[in-house]
PDB file of N, CA and C in Angstrom:
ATOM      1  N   UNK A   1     147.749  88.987 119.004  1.00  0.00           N
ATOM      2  CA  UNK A   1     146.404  89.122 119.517  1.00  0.00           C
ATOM      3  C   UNK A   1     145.767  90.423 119.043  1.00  0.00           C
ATOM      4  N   UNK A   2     146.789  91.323 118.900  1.00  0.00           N
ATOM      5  CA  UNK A   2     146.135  93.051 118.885  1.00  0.00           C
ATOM      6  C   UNK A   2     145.762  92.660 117.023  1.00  0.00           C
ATOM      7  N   UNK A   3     146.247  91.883 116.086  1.00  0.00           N
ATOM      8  CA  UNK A   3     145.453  91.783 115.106  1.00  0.00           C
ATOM      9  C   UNK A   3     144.393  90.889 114.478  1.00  0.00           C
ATOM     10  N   UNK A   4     143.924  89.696 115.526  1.00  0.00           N
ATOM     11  CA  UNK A   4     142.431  89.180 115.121  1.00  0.00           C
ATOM     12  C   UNK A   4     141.625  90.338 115.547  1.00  0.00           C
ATOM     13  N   UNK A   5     142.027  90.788 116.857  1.00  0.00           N
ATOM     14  CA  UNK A   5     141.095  91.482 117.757  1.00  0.00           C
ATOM     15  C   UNK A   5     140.660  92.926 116.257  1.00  0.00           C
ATOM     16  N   UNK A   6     141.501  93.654 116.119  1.00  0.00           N
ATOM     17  CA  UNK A   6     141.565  94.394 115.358  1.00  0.00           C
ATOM     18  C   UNK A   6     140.283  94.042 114.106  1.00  0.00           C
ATOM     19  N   UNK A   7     141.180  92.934 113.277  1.00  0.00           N
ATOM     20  CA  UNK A   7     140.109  92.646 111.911  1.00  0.00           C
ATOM     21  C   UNK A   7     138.371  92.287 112.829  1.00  0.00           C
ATOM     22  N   UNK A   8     138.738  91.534 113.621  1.00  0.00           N
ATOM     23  CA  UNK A   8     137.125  91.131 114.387  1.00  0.00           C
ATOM     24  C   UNK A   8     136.150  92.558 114.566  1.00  0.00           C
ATOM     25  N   UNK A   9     137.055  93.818 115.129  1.00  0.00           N
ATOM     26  CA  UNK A   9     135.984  94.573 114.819  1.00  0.00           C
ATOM     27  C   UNK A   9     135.920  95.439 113.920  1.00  0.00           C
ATOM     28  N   UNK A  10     136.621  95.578 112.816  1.00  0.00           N
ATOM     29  CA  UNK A  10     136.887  95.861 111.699  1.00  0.00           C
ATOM     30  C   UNK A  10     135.624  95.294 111.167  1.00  0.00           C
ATOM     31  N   UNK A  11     135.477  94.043 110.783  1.00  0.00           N
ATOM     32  CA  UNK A  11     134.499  93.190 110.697  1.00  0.00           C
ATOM     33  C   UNK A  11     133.117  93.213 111.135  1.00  0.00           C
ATOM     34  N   UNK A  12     133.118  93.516 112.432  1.00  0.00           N
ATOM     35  CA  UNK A  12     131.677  94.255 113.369  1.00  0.00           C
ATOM     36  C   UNK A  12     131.471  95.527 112.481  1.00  0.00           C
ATOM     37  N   UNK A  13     131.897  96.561 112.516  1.00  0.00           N
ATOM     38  CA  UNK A  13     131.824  97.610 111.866  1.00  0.00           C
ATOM     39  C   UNK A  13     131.123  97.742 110.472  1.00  0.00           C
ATOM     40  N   UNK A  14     131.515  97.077 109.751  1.00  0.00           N
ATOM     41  CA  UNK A  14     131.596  96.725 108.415  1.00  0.00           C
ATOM     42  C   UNK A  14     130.198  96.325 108.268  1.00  0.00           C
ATOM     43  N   UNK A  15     129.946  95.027 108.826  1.00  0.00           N
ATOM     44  CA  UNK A  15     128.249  94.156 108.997  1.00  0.00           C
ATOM     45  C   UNK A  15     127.930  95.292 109.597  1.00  0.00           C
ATOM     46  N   UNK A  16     127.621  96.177 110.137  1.00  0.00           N
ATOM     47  CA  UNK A  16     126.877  97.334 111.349  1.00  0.00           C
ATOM     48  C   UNK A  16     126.161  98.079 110.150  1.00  0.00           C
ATOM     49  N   UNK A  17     127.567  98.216 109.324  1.00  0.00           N
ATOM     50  CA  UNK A  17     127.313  99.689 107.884  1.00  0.00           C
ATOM     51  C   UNK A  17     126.414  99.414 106.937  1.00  0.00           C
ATOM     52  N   UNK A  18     126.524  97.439 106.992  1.00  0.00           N
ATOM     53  CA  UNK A  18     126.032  97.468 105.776  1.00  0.00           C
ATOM     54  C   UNK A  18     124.568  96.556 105.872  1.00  0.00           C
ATOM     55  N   UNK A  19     124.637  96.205 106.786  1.00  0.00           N
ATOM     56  CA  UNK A  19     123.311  95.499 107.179  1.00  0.00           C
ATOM     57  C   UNK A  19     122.038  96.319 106.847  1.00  0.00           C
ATOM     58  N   UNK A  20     121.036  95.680 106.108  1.00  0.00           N
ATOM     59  CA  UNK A  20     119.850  96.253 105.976  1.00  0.00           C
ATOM     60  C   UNK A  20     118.684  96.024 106.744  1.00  0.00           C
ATOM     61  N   UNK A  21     117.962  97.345 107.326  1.00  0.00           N
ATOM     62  CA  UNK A  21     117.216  97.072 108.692  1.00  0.00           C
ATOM     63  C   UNK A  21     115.570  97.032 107.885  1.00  0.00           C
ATOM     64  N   UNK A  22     114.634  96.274 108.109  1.00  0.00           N
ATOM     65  CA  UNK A  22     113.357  96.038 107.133  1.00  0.00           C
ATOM     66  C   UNK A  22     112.913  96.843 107.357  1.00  0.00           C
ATOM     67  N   UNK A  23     112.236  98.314 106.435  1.00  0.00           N
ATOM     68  CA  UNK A  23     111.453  99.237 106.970  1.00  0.00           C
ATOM     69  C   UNK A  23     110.256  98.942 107.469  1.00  0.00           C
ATOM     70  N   UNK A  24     109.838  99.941 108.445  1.00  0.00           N
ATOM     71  CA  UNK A  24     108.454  99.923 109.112  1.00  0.00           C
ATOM     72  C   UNK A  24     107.107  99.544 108.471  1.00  0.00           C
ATOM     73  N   UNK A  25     106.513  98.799 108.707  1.00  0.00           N
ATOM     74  CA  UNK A  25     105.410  98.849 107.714  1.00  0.00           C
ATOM     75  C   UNK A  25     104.460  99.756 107.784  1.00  0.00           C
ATOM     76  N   UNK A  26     103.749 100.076 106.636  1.00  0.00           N
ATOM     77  CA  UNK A  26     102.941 101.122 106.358  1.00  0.00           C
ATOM     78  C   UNK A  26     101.127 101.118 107.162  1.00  0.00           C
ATOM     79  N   UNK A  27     100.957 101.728 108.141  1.00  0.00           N
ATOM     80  CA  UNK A  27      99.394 101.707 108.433  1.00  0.00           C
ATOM     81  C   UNK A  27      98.489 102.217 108.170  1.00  0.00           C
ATOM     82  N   UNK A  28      97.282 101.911 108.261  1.00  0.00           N
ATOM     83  CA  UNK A  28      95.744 102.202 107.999  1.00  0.00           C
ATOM     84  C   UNK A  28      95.957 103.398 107.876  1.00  0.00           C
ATOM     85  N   UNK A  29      96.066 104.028 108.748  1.00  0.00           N
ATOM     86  CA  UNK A  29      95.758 105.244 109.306  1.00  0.00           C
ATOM     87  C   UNK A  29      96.764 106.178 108.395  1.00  0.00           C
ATOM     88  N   UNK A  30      98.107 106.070 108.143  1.00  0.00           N
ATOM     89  CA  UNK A  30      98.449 107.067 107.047  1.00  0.00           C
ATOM     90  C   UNK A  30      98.121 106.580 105.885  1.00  0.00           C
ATOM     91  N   UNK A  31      97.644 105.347 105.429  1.00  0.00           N
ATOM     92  CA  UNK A  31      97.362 104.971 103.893  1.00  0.00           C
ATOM     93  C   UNK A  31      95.801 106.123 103.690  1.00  0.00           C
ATOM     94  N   UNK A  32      94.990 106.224 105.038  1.00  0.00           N
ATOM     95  CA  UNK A  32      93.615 107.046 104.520  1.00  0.00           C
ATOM     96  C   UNK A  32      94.217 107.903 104.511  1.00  0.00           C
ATOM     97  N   UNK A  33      95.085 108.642 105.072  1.00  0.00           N
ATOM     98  CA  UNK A  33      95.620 109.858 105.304  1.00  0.00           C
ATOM     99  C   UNK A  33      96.237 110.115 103.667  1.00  0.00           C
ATOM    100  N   UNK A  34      96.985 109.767 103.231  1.00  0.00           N
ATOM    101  CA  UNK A  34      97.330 109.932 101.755  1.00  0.00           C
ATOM    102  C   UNK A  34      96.488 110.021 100.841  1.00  0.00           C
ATOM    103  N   UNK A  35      94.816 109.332 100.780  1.00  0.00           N
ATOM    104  CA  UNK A  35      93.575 109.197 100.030  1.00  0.00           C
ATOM    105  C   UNK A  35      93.079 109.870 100.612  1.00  0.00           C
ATOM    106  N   UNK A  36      92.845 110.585 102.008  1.00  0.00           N
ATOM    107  CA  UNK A  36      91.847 111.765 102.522  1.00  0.00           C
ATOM    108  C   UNK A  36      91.769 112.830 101.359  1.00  0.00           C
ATOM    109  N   UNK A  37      92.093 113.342 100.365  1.00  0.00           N
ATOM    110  CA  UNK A  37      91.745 113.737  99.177  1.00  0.00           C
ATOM    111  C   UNK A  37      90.535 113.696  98.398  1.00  0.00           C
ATOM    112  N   UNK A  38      90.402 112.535  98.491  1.00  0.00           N
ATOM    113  CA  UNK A  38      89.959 111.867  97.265  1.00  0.00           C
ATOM    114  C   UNK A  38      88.532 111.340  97.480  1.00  0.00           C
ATOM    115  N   UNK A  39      88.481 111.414  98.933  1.00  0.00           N
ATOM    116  CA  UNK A  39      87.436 110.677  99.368  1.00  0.00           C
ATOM    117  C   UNK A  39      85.632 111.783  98.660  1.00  0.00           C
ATOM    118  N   UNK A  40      85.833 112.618  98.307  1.00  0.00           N
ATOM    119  CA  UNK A  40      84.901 113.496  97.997  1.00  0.00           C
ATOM    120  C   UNK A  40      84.464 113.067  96.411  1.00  0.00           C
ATOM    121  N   UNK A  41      84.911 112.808  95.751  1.00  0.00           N
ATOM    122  CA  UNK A  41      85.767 112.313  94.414  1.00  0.00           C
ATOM    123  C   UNK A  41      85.067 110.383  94.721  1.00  0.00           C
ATOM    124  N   UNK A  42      85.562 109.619  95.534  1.00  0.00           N
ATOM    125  CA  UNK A  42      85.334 108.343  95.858  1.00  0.00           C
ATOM    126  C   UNK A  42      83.984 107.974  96.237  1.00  0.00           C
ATOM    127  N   UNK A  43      83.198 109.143  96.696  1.00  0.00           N
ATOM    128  CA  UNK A  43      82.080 109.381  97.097  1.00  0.00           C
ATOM    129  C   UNK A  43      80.874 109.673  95.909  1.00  0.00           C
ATOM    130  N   UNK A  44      81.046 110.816  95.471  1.00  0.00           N
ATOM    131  CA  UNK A  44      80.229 111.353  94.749  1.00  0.00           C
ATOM    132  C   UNK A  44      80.334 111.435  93.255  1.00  0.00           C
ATOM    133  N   UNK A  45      82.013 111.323  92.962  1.00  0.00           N
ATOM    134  CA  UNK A  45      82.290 111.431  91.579  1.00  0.00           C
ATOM    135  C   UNK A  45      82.603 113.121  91.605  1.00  0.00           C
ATOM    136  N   UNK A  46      82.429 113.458  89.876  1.00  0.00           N
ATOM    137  CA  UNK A  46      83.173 115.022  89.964  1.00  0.00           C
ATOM    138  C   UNK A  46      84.520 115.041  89.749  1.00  0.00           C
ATOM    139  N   UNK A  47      85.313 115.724  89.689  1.00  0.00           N
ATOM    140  CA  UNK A  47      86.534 116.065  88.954  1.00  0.00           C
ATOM    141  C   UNK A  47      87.673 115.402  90.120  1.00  0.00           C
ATOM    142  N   UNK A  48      88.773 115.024  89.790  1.00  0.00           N
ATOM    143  CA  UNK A  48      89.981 114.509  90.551  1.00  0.00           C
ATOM    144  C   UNK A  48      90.630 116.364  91.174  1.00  0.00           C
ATOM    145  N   UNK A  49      91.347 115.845  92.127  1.00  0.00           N
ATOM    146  CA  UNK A  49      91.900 117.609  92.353  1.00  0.00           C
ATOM    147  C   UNK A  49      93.584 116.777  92.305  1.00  0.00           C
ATOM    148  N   UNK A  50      94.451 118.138  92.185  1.00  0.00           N
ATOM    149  CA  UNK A  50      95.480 117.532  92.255  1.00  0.00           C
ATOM    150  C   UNK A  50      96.390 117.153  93.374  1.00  0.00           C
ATOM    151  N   UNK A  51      95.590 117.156  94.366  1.00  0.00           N
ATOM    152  CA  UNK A  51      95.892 116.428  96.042  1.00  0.00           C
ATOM    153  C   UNK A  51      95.726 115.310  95.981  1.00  0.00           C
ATOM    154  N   UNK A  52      94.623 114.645  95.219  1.00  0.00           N
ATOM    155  CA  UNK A  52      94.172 113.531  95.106  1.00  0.00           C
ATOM    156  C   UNK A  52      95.140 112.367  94.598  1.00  0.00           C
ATOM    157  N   UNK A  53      95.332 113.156  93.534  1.00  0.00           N
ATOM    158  CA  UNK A  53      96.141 112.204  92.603  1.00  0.00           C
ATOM    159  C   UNK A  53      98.075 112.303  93.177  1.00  0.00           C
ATOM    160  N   UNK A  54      98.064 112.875  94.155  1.00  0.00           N
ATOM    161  CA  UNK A  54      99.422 113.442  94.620  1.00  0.00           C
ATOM    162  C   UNK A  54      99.534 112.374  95.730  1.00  0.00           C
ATOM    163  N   UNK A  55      98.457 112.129  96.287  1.00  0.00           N
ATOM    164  CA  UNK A  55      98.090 111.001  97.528  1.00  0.00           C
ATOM    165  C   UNK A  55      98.264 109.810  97.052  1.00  0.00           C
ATOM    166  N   UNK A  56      97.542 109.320  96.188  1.00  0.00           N
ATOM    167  CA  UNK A  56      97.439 108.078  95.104  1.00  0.00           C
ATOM    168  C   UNK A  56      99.090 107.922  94.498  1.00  0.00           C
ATOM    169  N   UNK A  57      99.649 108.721  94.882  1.00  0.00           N
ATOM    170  CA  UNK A  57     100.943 108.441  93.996  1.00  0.00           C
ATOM    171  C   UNK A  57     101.749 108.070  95.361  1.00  0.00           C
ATOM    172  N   UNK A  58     101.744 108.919  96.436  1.00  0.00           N
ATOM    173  CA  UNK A  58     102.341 108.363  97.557  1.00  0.00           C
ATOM    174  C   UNK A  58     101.937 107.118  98.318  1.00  0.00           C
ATOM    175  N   UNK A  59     100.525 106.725  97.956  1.00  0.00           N
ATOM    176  CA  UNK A  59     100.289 105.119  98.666  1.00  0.00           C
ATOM    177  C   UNK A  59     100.940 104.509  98.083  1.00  0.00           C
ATOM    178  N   UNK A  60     100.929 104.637  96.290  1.00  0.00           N
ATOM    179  CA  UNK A  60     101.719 103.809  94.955  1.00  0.00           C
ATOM    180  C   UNK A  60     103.313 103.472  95.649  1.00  0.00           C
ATOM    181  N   UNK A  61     103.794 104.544  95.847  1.00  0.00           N
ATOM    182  CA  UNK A  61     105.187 104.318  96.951  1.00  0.00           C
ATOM    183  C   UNK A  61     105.942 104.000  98.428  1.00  0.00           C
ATOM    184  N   UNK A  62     104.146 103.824  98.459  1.00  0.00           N
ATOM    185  CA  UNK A  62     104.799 103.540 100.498  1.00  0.00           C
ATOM    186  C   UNK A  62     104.046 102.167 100.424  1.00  0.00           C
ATOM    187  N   UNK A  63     103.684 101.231  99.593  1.00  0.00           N
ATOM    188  CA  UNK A  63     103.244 100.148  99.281  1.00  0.00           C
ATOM    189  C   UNK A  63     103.966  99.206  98.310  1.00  0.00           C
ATOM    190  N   UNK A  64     104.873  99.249  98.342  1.00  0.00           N
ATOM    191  CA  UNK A  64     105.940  98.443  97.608  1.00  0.00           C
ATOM    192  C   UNK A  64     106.005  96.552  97.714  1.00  0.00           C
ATOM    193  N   UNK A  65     106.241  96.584  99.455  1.00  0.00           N
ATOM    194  CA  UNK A  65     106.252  95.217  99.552  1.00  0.00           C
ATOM    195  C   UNK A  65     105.291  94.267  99.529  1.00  0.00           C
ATOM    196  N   UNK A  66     105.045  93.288  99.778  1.00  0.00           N
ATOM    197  CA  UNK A  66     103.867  92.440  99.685  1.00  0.00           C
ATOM    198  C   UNK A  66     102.927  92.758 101.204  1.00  0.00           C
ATOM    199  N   UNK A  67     103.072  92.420 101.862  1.00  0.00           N
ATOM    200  CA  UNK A  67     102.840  93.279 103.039  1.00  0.00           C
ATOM    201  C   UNK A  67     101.669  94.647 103.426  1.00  0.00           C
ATOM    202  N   UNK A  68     102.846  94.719 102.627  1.00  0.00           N
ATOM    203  CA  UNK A  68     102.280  96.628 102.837  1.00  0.00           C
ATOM    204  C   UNK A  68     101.095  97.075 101.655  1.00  0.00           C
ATOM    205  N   UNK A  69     101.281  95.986 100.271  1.00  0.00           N
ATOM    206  CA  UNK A  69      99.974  96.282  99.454  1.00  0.00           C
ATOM    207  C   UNK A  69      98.963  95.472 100.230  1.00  0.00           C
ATOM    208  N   UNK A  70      99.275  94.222 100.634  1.00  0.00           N
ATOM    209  CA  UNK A  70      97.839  93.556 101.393  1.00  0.00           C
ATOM    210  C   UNK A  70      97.234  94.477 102.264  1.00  0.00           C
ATOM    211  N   UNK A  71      98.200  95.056 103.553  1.00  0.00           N
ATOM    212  CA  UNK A  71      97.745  95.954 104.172  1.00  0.00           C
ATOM    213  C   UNK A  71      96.915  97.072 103.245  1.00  0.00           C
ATOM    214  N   UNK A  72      97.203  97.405 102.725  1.00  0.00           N
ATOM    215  CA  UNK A  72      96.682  98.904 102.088  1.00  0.00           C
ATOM    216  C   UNK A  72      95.318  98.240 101.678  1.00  0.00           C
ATOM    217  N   UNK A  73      94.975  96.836 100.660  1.00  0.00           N
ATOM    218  CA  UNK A  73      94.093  96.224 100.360  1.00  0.00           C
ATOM    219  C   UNK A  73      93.183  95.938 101.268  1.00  0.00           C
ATOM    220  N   UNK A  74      93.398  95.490 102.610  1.00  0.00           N
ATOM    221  CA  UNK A  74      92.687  95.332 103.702  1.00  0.00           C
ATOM    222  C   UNK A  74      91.856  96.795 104.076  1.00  0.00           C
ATOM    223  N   UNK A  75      92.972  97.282 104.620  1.00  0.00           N
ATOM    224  CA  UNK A  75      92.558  98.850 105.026  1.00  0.00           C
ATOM    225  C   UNK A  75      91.499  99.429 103.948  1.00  0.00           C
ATOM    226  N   UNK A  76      91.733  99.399 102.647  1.00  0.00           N
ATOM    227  CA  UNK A  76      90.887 100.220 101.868  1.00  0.00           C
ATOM    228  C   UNK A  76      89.639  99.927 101.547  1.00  0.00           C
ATOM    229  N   UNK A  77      89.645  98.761 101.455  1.00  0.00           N
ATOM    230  CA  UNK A  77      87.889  97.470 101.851  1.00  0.00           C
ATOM    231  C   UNK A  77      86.980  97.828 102.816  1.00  0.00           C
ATOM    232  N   UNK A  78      87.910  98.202 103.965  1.00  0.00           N
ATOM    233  CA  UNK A  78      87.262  99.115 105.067  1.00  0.00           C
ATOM    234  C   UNK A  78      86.519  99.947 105.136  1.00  0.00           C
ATOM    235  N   UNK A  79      87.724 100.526 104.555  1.00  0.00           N
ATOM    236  CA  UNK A  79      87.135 101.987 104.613  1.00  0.00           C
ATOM    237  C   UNK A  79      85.971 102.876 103.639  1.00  0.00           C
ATOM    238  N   UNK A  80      86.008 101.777 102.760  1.00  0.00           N
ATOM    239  CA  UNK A  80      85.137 102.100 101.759  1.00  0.00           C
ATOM    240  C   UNK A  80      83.897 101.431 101.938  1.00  0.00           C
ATOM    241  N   UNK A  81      83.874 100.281 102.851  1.00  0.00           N
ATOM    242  CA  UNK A  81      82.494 100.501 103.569  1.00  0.00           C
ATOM    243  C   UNK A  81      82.076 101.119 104.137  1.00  0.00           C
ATOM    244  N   UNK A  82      82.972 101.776 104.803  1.00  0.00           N
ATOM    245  CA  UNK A  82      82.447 102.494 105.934  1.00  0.00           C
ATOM    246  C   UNK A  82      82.035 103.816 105.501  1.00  0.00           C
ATOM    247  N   UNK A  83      82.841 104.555 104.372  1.00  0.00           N
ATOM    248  CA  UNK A  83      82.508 105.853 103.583  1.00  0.00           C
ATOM    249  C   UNK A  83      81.576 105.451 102.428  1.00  0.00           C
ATOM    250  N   UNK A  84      81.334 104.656 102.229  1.00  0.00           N
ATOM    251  CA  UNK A  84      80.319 104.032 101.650  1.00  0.00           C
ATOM    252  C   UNK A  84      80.696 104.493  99.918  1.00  0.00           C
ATOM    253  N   UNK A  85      82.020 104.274  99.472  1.00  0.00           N
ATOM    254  CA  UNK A  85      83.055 104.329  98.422  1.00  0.00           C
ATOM    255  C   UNK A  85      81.966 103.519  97.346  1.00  0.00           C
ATOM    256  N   UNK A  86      82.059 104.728  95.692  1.00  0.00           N
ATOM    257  CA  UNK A  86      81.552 103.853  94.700  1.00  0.00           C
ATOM    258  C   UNK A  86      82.793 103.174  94.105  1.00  0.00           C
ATOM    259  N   UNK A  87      82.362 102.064  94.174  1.00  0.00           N
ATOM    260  CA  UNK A  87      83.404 101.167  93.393  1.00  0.00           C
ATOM    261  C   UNK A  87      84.042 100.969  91.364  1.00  0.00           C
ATOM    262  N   UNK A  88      83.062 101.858  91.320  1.00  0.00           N
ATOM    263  CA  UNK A  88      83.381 102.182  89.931  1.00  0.00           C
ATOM    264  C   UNK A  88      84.365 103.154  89.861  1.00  0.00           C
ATOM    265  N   UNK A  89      83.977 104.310  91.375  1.00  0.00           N
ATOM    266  CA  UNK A  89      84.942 105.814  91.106  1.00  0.00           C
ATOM    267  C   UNK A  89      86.268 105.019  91.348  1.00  0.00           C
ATOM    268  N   UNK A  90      85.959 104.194  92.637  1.00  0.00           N
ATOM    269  CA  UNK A  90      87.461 103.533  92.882  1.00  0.00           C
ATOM    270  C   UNK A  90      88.500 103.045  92.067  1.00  0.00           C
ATOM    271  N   UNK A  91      87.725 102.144  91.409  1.00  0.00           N
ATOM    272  CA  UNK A  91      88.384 101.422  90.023  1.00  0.00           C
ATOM    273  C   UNK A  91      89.385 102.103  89.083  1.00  0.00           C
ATOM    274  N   UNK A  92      88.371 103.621  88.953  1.00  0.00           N
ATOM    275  CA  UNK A  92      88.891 104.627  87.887  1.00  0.00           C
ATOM    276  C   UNK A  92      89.894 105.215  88.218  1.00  0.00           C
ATOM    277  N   UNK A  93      90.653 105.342  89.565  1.00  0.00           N
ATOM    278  CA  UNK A  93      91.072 106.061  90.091  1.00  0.00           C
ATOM    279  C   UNK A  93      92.491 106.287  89.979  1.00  0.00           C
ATOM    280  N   UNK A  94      93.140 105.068  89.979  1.00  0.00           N
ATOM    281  CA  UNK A  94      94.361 105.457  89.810  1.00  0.00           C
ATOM    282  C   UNK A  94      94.729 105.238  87.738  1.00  0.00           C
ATOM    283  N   UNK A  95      93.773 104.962  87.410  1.00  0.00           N
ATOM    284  CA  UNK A  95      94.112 105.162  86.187  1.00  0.00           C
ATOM    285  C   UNK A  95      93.998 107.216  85.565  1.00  0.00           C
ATOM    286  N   UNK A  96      92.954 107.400  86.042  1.00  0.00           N
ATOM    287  CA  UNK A  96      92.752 109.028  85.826  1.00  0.00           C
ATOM    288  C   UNK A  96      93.973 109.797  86.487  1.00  0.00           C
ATOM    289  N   UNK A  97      94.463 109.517  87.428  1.00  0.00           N
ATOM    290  CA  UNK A  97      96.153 109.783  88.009  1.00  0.00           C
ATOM    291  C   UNK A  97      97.152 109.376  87.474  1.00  0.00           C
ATOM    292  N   UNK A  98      96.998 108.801  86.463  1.00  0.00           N
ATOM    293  CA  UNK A  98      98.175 108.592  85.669  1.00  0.00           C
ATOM    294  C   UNK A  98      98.754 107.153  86.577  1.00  0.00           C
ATOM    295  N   UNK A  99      98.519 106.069  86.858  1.00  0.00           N
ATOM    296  CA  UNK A  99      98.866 105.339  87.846  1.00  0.00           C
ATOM    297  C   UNK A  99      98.532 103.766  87.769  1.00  0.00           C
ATOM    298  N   UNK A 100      99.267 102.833  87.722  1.00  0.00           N
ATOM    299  CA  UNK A 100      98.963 101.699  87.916  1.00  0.00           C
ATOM    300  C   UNK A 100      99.288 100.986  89.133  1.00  0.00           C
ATOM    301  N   UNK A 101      97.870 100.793  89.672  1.00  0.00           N
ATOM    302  CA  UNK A 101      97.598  99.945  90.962  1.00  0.00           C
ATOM    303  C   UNK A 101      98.011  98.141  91.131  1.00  0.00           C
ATOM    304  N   UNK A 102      98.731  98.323  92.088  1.00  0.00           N
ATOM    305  CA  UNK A 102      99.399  96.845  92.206  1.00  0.00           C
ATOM    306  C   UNK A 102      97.964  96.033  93.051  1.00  0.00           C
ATOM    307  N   UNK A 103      97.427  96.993  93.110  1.00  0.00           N
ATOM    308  CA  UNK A 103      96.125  96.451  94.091  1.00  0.00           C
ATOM    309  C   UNK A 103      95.066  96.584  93.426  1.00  0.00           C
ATOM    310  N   UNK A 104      94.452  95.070  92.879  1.00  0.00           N
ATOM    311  CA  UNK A 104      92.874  95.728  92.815  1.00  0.00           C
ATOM    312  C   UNK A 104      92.206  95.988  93.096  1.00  0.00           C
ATOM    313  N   UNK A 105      91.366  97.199  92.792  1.00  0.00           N
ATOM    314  CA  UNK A 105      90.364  97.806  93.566  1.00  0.00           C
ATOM    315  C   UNK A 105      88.867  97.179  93.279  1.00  0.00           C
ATOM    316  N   UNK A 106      88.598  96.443  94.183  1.00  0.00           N
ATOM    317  CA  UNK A 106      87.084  95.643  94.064  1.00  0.00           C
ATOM    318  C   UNK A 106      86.742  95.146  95.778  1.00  0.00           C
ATOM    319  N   UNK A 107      85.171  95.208  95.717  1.00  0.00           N
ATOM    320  CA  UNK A 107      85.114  95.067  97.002  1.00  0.00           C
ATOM    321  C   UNK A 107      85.386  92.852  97.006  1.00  0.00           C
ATOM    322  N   UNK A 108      85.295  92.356  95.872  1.00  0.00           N
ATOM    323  CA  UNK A 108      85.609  91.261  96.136  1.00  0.00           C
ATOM    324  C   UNK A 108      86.407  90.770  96.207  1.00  0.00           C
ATOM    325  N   UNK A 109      87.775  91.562  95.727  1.00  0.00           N
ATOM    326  CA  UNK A 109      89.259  91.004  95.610  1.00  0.00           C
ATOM    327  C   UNK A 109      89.474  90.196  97.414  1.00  0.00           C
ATOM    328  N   UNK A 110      90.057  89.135  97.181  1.00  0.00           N
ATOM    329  CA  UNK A 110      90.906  88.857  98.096  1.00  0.00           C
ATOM    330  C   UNK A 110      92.437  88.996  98.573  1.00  0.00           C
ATOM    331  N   UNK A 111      92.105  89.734  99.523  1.00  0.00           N
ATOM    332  CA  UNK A 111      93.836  90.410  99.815  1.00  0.00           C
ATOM    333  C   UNK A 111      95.037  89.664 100.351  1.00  0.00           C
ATOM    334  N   UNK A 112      94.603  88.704 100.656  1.00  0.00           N
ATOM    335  CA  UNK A 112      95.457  87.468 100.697  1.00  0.00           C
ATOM    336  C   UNK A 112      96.149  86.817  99.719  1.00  0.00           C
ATOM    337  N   UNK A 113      95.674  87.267  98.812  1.00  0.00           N
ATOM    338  CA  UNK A 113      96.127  86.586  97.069  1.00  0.00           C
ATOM    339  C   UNK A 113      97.003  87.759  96.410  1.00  0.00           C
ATOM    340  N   UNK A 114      97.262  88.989  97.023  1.00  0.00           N
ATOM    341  CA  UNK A 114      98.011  89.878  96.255  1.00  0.00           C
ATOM    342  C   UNK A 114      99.687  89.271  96.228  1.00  0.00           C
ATOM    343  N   UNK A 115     100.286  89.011  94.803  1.00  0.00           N
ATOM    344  CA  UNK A 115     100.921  88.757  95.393  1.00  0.00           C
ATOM    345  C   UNK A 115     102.851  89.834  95.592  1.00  0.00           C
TER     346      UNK A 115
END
């Protein structure tokens, strides 16, 4: 008995170590927070700073899953109405950062279709 019992949680242990837990998904609120940079830049045009493009590189990485780019796609549609974002600066944006966007930046994209 003392060795099923044994391998059984041998076994528990093992699945415990190696099990992968789905990370948190990414929200609104730190995706502007990473582009709060830029928004001066998204606005008016004028030179990139290098906060900007430092932000743009961390959404690039906290947006990985499908999920988390729709989210970011949603969120940024938003917000760029609401800051009243030129869509041309937008466009340009992660290309002048050295950066390719898994998301397109257009106010017509549908974010449901990212895939």
């Amino acid at each position: 008995m003392k060795g099923p019992m044994a391998i059984a949680m041998l076994a528990m242990i093992v699945m415990g170590l190696v099990m992968v837990y789905p990370s948190e998904a990414i929200g609104c609120n730190d995706l502007i927070g990473m582009l709060s940079p830029c928004i001066g830049y998204l606005t008016s045009g004028g030179s990139l700073t290098k906060s900007c493009c430092d932000g743009s590189k961390r959404v690039l990485a906290a947006t990985r899953s499908r999920a988390d780019k729709r989210t970011a796609c949603i969120c940024f549609k938003s917000a760029a109405l609401r800051l009243k974002v030129r869509h041309d600066l937008a466009g340009s944006l992660p290309g002048k950062c050295g950066i390719v966007s898994p998301v397109p930046i257009r106010p017509d994209i549908n974010c449901n279709s990212i895939p």
